[in-house]
Protein backbone atom coordinates (compact mmCIF):
# COMPACT_ATOMS: atom_id res chain seq x y z
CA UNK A 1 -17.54 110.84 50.03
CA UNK A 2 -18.15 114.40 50.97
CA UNK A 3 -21.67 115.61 50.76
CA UNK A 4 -21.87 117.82 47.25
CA UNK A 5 -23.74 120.95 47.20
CA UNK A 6 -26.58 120.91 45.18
CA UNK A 7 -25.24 124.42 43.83
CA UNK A 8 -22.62 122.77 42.20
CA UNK A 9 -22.11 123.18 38.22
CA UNK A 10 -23.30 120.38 35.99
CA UNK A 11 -20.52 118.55 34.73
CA UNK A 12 -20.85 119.63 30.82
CA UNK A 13 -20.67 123.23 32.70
CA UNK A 14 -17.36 122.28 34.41
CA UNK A 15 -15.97 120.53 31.24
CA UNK A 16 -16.51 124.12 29.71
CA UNK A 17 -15.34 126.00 32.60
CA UNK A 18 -11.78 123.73 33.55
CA UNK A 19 -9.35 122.50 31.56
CA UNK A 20 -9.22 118.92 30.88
CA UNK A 21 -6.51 118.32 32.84
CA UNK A 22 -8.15 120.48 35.57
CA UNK A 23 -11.26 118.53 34.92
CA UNK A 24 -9.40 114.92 34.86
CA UNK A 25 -7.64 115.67 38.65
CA UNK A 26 -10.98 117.14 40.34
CA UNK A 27 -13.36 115.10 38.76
CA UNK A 28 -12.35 111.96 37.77
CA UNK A 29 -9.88 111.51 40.91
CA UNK A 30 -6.71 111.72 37.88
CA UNK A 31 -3.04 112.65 39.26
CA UNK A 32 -1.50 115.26 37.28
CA UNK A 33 2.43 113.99 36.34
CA UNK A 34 5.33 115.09 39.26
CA UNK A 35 7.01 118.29 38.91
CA UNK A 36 4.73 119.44 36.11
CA UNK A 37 1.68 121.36 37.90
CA UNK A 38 2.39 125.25 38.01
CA UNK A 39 1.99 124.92 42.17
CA UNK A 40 4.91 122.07 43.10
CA UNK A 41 7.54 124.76 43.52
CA UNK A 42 5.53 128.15 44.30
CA UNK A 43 6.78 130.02 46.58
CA UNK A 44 4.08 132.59 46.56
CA UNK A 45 2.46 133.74 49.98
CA UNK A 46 -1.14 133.59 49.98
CA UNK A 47 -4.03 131.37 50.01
CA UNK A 48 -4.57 128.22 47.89
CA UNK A 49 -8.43 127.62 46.94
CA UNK A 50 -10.37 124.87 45.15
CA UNK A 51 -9.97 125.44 41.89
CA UNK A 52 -13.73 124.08 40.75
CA UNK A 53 -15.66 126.55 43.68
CA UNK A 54 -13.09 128.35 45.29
CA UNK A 55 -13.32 127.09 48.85
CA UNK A 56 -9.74 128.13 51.09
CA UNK A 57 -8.18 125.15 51.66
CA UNK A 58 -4.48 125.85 52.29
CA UNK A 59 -2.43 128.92 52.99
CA UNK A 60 1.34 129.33 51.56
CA UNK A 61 2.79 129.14 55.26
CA UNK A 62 1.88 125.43 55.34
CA UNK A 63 3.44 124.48 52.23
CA UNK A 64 6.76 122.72 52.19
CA UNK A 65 8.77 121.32 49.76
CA UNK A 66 8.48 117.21 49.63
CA UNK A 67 10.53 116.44 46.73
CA UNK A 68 7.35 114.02 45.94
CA UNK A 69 6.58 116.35 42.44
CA UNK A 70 3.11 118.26 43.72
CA UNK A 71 2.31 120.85 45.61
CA UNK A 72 2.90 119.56 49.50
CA UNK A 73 1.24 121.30 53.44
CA UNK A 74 1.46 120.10 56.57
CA UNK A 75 -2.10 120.96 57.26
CA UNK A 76 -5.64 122.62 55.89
CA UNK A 77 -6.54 126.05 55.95
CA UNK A 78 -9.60 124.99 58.20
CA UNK A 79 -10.95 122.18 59.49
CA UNK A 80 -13.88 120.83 57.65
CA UNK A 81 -13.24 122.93 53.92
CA UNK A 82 -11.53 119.48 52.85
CA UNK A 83 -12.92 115.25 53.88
CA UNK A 84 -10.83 112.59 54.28
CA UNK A 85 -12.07 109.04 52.30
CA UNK A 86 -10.43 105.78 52.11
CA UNK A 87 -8.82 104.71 48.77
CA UNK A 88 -8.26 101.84 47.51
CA UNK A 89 -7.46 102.07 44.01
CA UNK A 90 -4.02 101.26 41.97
CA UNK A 91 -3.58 98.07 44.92
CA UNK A 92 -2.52 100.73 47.31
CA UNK A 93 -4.17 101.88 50.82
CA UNK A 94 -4.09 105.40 50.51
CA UNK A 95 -6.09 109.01 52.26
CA UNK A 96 -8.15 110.61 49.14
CA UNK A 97 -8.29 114.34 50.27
CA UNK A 98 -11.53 116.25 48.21
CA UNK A 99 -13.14 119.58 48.77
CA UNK A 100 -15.69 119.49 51.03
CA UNK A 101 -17.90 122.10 49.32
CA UNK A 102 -17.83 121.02 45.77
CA UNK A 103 -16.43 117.12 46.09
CA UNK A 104 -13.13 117.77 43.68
CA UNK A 105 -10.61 115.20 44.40
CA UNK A 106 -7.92 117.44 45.39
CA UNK A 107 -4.96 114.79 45.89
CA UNK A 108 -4.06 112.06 49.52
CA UNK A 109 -2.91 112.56 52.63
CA UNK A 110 0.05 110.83 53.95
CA UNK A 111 1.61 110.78 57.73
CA UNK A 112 5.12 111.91 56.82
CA UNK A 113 5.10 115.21 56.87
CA UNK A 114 6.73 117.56 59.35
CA UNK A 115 5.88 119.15 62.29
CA UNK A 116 3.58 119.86 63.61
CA UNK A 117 1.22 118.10 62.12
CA UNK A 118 3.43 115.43 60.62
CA UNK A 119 1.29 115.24 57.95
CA UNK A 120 1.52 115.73 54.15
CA UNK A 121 -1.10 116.81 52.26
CA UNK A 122 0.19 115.62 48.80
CA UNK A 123 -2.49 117.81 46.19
CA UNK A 124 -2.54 118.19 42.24
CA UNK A 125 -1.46 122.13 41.40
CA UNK A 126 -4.71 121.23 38.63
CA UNK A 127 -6.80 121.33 41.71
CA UNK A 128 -5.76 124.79 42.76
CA UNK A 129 -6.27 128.42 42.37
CA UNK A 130 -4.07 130.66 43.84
CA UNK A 131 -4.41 133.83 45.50
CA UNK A 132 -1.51 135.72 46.11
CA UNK A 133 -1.01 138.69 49.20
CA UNK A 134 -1.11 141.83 47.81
């Protein structure tokens, strides 16, 4: 796992400060239902942050539509704001994605996206924050 910052809230903090959905998806590695985070079919432009310490992690001209339910990129806003871990949970072999400021569980990776990564970045919207251009 990511290295945490030591600057990050306690968790009664974040229980106060997220909702407990939010709180579920970044902090106890939950999965928010298909098609019902805000994000799965945004079509804003601008830049989508970590919703627990507001790292960038993925801008609007990444995103793509999946048809997988969540909120989908072909790649990261920059390398090294998110780590890759393995995952093993539910029987399945899978890419955890987290922040790699805070250590949120953001959502997994998969290799069928499109070009030019080919990559899918499959994340919760309860992970997010968005910041629209102005």
């Amino acid at each position: 796992m990511a290295e945490i910052d030591s600057s990050r809230p306690s968790n009664d903090t974040l229980r106060d400060e997220l909702t407990e959905e939010q709180y579920h998806v970044t902090q106890e590695a939950g999965t928010e239902k298909p098609f019902s985070g805000q994000y799965w079919d945004h079509k804003g432009d601008g830049l989508y942050r970590c919703v627990v310490c507001e790292t960038p992690l993925f801008d609007s001209d990444t995103k793509f539509e999946s048809g997988s339910g969540w909120p989908s990129f072909y790649d990261v806003m920059e390398d090294g704001n998110v780590h890759l871990t393995s995952d093993h949970s539910l029987g399945m072999r899978r890419t955890e994605v987290v922040c790699d400021e805070c250590g949120a569980h953001l959502g997994h990776l998969f290799d069928d996206g499109p070009e030019p990564t080919g990559q899918r970045y499959c994340i919760n919207s309860a992970a997010l924050a968005f910041d629209g251009d102005e």
